[in-house]
Protein backbone atom coordinates (compact mmCIF):
# COMPACT_ATOMS: atom_id res chain seq x y z
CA UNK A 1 -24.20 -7.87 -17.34
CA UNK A 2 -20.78 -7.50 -17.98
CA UNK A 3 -17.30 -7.46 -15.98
CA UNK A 4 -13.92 -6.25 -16.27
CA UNK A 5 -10.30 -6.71 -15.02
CA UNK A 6 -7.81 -3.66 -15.41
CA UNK A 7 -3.91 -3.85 -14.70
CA UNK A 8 -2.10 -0.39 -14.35
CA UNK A 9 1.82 -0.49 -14.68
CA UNK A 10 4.60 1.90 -15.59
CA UNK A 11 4.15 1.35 -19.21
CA UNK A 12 0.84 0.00 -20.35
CA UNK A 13 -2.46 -0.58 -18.69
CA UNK A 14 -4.33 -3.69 -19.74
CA UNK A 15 -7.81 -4.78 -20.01
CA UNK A 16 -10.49 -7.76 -20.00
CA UNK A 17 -14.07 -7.77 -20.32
CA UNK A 18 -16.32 -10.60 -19.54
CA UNK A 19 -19.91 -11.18 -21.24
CA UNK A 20 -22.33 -13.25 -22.21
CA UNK A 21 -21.63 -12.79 -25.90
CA UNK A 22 -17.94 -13.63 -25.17
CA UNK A 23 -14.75 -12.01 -23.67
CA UNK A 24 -12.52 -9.23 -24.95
CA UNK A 25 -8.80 -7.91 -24.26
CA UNK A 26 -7.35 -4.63 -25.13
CA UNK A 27 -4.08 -2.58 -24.18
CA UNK A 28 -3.65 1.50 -23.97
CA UNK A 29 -0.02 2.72 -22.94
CA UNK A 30 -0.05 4.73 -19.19
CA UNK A 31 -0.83 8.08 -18.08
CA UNK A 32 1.85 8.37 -15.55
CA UNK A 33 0.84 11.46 -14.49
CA UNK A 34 -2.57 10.48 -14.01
CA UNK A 35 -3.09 6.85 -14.52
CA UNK A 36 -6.63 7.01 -14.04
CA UNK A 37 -6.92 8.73 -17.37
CA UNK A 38 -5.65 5.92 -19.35
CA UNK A 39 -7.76 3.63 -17.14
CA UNK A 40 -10.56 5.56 -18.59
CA UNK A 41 -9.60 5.73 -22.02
CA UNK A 42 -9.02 2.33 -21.95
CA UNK A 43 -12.38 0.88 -20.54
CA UNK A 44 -14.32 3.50 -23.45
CA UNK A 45 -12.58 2.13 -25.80
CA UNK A 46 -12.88 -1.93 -25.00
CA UNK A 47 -16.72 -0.87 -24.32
CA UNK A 48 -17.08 -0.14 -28.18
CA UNK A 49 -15.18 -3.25 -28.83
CA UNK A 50 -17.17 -5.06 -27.39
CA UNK A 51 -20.55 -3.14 -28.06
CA UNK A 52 -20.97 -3.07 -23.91
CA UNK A 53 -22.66 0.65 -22.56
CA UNK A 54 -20.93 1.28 -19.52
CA UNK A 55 -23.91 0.98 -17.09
CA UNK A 56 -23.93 -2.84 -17.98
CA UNK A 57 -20.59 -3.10 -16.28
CA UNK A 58 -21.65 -4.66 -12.53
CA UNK A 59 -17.98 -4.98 -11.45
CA UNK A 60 -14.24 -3.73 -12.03
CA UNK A 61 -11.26 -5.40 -10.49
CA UNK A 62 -8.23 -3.71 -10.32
CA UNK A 63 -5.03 -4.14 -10.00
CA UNK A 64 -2.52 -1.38 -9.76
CA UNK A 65 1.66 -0.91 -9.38
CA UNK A 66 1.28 2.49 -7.92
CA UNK A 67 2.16 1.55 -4.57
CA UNK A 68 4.92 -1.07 -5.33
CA UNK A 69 6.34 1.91 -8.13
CA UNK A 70 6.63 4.55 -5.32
CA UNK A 71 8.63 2.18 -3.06
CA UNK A 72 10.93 1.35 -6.02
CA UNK A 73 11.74 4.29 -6.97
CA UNK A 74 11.46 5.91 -3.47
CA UNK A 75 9.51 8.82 -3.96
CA UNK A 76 7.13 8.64 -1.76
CA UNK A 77 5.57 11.49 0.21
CA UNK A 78 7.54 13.34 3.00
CA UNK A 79 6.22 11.29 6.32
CA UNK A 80 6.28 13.30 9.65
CA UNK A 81 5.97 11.02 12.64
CA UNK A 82 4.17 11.52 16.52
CA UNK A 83 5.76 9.31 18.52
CA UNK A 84 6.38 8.38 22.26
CA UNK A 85 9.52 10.42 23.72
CA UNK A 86 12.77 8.63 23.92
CA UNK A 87 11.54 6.55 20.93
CA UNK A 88 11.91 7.97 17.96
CA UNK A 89 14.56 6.43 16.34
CA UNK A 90 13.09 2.95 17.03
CA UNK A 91 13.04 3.63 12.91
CA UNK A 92 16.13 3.67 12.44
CA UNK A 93 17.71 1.26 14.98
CA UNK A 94 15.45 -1.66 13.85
CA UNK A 95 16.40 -5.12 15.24
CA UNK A 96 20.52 -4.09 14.47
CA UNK A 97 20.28 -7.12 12.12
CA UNK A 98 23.16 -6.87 9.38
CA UNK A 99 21.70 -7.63 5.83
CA UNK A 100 24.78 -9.99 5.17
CA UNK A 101 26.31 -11.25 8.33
CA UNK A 102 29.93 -11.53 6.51
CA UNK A 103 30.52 -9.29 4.53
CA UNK A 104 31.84 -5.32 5.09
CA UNK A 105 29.87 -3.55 2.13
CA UNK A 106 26.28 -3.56 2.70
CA UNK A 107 23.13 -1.26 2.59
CA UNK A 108 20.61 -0.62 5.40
CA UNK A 109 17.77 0.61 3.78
CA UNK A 110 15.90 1.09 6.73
CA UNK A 111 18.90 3.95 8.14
CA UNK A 112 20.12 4.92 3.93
CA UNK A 113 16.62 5.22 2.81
CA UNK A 114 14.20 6.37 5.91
CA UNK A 115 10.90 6.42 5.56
CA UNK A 116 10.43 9.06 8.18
CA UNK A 117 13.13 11.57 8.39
CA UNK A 118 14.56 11.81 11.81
CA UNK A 119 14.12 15.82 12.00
CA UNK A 120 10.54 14.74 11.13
CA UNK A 121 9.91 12.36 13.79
CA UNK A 122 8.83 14.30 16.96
CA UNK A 123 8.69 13.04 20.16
CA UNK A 124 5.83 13.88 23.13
CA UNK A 125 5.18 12.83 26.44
CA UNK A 126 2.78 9.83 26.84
CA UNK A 127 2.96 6.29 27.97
CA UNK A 128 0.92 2.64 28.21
CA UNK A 129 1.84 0.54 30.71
CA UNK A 130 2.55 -3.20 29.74
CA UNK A 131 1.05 -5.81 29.96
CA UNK A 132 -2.47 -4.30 31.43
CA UNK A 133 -2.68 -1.50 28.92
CA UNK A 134 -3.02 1.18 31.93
CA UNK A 135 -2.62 4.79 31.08
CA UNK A 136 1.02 5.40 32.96
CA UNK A 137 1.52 9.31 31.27
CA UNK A 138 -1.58 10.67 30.05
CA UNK A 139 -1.14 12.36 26.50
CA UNK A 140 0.28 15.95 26.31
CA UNK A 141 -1.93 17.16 23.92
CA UNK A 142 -0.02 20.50 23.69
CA UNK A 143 2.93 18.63 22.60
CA UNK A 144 0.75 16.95 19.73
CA UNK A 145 -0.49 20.61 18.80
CA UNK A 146 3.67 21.67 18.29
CA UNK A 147 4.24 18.96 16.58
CA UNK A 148 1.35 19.42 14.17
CA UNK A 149 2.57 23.21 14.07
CA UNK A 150 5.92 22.08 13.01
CA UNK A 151 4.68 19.49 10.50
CA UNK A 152 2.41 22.47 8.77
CA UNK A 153 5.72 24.75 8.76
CA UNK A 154 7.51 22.29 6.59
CA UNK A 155 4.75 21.47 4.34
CA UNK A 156 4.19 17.89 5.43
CA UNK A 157 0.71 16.02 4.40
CA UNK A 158 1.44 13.04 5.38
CA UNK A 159 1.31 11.99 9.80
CA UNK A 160 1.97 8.82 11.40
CA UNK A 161 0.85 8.02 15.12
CA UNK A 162 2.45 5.53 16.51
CA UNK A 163 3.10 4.97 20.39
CA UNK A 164 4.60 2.29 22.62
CA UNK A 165 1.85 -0.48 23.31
CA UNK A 166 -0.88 0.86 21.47
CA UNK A 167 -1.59 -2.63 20.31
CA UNK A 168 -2.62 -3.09 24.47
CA UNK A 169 -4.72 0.62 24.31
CA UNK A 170 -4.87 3.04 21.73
CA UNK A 171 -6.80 5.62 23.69
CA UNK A 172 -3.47 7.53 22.79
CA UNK A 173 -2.70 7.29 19.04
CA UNK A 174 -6.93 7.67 18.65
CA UNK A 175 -6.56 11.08 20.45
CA UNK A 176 -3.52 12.17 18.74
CA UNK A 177 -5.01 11.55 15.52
CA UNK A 178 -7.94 13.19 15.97
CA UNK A 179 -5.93 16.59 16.70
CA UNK A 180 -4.29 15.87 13.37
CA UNK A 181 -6.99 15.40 11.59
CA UNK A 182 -8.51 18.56 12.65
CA UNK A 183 -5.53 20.57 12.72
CA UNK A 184 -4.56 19.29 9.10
CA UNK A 185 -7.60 18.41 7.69
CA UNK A 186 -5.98 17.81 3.82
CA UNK A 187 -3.50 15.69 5.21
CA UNK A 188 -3.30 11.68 5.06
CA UNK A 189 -3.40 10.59 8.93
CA UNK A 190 -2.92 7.55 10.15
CA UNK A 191 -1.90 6.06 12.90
CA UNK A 192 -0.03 2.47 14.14
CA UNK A 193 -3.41 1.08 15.46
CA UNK A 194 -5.12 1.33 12.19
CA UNK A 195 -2.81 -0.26 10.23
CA UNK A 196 -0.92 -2.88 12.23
CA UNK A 197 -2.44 -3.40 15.60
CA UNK A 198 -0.12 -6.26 16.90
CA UNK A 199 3.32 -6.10 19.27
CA UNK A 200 6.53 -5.64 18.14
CA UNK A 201 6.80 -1.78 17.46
CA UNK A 202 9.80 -1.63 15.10
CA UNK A 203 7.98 -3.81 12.57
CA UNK A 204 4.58 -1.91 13.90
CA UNK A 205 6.18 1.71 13.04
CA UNK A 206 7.58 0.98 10.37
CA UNK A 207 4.09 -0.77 9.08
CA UNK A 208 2.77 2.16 9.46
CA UNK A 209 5.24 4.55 8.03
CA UNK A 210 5.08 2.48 4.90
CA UNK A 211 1.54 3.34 4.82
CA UNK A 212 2.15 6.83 5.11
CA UNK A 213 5.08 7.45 2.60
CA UNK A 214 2.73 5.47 -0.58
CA UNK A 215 -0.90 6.63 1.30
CA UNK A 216 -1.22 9.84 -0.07
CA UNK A 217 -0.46 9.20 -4.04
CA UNK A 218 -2.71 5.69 -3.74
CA UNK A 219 -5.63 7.58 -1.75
CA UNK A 220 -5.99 10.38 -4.05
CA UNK A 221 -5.50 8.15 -7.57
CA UNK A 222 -8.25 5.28 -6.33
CA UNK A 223 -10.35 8.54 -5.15
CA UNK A 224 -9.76 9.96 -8.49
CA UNK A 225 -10.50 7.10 -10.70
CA UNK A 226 -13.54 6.35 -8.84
CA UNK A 227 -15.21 9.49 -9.02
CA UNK A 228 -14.23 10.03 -12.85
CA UNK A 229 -15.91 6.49 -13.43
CA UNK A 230 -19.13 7.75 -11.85
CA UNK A 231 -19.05 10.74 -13.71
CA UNK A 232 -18.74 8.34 -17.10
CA UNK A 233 -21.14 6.35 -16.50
CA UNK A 234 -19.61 3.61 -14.80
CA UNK A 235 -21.80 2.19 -11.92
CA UNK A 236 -19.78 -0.32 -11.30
CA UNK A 237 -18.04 -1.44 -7.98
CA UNK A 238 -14.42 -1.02 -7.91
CA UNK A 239 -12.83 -3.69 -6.20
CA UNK A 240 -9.06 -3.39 -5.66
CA UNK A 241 -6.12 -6.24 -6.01
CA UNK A 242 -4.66 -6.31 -2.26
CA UNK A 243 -0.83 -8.16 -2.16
CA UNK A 244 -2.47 -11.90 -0.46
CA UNK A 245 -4.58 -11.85 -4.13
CA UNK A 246 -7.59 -10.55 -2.03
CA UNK A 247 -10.16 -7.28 -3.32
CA UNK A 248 -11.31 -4.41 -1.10
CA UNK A 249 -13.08 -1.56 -1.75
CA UNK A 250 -11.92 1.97 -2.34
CA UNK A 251 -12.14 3.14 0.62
CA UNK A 252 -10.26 0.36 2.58
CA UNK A 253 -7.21 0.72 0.52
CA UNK A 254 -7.29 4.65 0.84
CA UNK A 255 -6.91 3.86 4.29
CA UNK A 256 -4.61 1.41 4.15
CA UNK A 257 -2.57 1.83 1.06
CA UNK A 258 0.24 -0.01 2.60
CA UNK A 259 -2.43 -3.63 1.94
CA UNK A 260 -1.79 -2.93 -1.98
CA UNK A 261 2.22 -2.71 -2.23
CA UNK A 262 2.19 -5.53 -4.47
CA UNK A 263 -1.63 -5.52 -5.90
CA UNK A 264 -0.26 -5.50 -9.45
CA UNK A 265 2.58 -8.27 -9.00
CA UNK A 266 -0.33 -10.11 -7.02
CA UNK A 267 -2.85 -10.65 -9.64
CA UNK A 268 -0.28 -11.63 -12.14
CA UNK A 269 0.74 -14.53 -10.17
CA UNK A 270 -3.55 -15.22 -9.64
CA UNK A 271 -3.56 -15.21 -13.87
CA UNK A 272 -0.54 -16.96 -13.84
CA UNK A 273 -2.37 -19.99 -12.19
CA UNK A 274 -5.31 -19.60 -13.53
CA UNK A 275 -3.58 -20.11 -16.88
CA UNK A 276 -1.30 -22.57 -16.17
CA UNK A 277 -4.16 -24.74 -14.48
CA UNK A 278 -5.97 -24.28 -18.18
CA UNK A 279 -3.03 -26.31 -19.70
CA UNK A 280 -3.41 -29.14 -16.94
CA UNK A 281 0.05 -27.79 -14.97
CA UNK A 282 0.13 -27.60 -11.33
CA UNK A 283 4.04 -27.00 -10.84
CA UNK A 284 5.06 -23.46 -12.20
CA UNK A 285 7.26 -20.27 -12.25
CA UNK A 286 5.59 -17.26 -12.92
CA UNK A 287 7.53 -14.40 -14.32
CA UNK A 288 5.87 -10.88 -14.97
CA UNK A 289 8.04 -7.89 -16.34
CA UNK A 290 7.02 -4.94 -16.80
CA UNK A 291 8.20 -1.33 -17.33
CA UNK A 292 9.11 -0.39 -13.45
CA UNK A 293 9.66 -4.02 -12.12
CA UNK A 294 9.81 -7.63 -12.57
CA UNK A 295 8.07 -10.33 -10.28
CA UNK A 296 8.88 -13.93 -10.05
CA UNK A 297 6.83 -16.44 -8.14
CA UNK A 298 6.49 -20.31 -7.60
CA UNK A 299 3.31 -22.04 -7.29
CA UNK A 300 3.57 -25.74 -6.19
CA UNK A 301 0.67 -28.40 -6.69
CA UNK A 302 -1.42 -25.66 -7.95
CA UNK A 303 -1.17 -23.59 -4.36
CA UNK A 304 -0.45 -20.17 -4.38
CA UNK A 305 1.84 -19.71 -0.97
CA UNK A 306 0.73 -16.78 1.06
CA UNK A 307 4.08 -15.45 3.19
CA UNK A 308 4.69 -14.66 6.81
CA UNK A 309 3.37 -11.81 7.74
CA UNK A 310 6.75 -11.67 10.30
CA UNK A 311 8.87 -12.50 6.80
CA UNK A 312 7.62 -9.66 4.90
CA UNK A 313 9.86 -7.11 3.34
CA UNK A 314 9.00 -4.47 0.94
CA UNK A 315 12.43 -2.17 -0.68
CA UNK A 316 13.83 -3.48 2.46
CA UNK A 317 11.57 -2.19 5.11
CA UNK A 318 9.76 -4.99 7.32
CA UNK A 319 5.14 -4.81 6.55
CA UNK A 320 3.00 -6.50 9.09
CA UNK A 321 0.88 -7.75 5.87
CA UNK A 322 -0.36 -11.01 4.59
CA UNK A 323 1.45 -10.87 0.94
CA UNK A 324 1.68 -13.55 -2.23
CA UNK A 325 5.48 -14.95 -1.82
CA UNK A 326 7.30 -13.52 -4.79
CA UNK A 327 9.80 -11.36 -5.41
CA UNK A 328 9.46 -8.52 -6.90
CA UNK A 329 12.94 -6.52 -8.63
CA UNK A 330 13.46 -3.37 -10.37
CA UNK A 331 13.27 -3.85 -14.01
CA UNK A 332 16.39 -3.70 -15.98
């Protein structure tokens, strides 16, 4: 039995195989349009190297930049939002926290680059009353209906569902996404609940939002590459980096795509140590560059440091997710 490790990034994808008769490396540039075709390529070829048949393979890890590419570069899908009335620009309001307390030039990323355009973030009548979680305003499920009606008029595929105090019920954002999903049914839906199901609903929305704008490219390229695996010959189970150096399966980070913003930077940082721990080091800076980005991390007495979930930024937008602590740049 054999195993492999795959890293996708903007300019090459890399591989490792593991067997009993030794382990072997190899390198094939991208596919940017469809990564999963060099991913393919790839794994044929190091099989012949290595004289492995693919149905020997009993497990892939991978780790991917696709998510932490689309934030970069900002093209992500269009996001349209259901969310409770008088709220909707919780988005863009935030915590009115200036990025640099002194100074006059400065960039709100949250309010210059939105992840849910305000004509796209719709407002309907509903409401949970704190702190019991008691339905105040039942949902208006007509207003959900328009909304989804206006969302299919602009050519949206992407819905958020995110309500005030769904982390105390989400009767609501359940119900609301359920009409989505069967009024849209090729859309990516999610809502607030599924993704970050904690108080504090800036830093909740926006969780979520993040998962919508990289959801549907991540969904349909780990959908993709699994099913042209299977069709190859490759029984293998796909595991997926997640950014705290974790794996899931397929269909966990389909769902939540937002769990996998830094799953490439992440694993680098895991080789990193694993390396450096190899040469008898325990204190080190890890520095990965690639083609779309460039991610620096410390580890300290051999420890990789997991972040605060509360600390976590990603292209300047706050994620309710457990992530490595590194930082992560735009190449240069």
């Amino acid at each position: 039995m054999a195993r492999v490790g795959v890293d996708v990034g903007g300019t090459n994808t890399d591989f490792v195989l593991e067997a009993g008769h030794g382990v072997y490396f190899h390198k094939v540039p991208s596919t940017p349009n469809d990564q999963s075709d060099g991913v393919l390529v790839g794994l044929q070829q190091l099989c012949e190297q290595a004289q492995v048949k693919p149905e020997t393979i009993d497990l892939i890890v991978h780790g991917t930049t696709i998510a932490t590419n689309v934030t970069l570069e900002n093209d992500g899908a269009e996001v349209g939002m259901i969310t409770t009335r008088n709220f909707r620009d919780i988005l863009h309001i935030g915590r009115h926290k200036r990025p640099y307390n002194f100074s006059l030039h400065f960039d709100c990323p949250w309010q210059s680059r939105p992840l849910v355009k305000r004509r796209n973030r719709i407002a309907i009548t509903e409401r949970i009353r704190p702190p019991s979680g008691e339905i105040e305003t039942p949902l208006n499920e007509d207003e959900v209906l328009e909304a989804v009606a206006l969302f299919k008029k602009r050519g949206i595929k992407s819905v958020v569902v995110g309500f005030m105090f769904s982390f105390l019920n989400d009767t609501h954002e359940r119900r609301a996404k359920v009409i989505v999903e069967k009024e849209m049914p090729d859309a990516f839906v999610c809502a607030s609940s599924d993704v970050a199901n904690v108080m504090r609903e800036y830093e909740r929305f926006s969780t979520a939002a993040m998962n919508g704008f990289v959801g549907p490219r991540t969904s349909f390229y780990l959908t993709n590459l699994k099913d042209k695996l299977a069709r190859e010959g490759f029984s293998a189970n796909l595991r997926i980096i997640q950014s705290n150096g974790g794996i899931a399966t397929v269909e966990t980070c389909s769902q939540r795509a937002v769990t996998m913003l830094m799953s490439g930077p992440a694993g680098g940082v895991i080789g990193g140590k694993s390396e450096a721990l190899a040469c008898g080091s325990k204190n080190i800076i890890t520095v990965d560059i690639g083609g779309t980005s460039a991610d620096i991390s410390t580890i300290t007495d051999g420890q990789i440091k997991i972040m605060n979930p509360r600390d976590t930024y990603v292209s300047g937008h706050p994620v309710l997710i457990p992530m490595i602590d590194l930082v992560t740049i735009g190449a240069g």
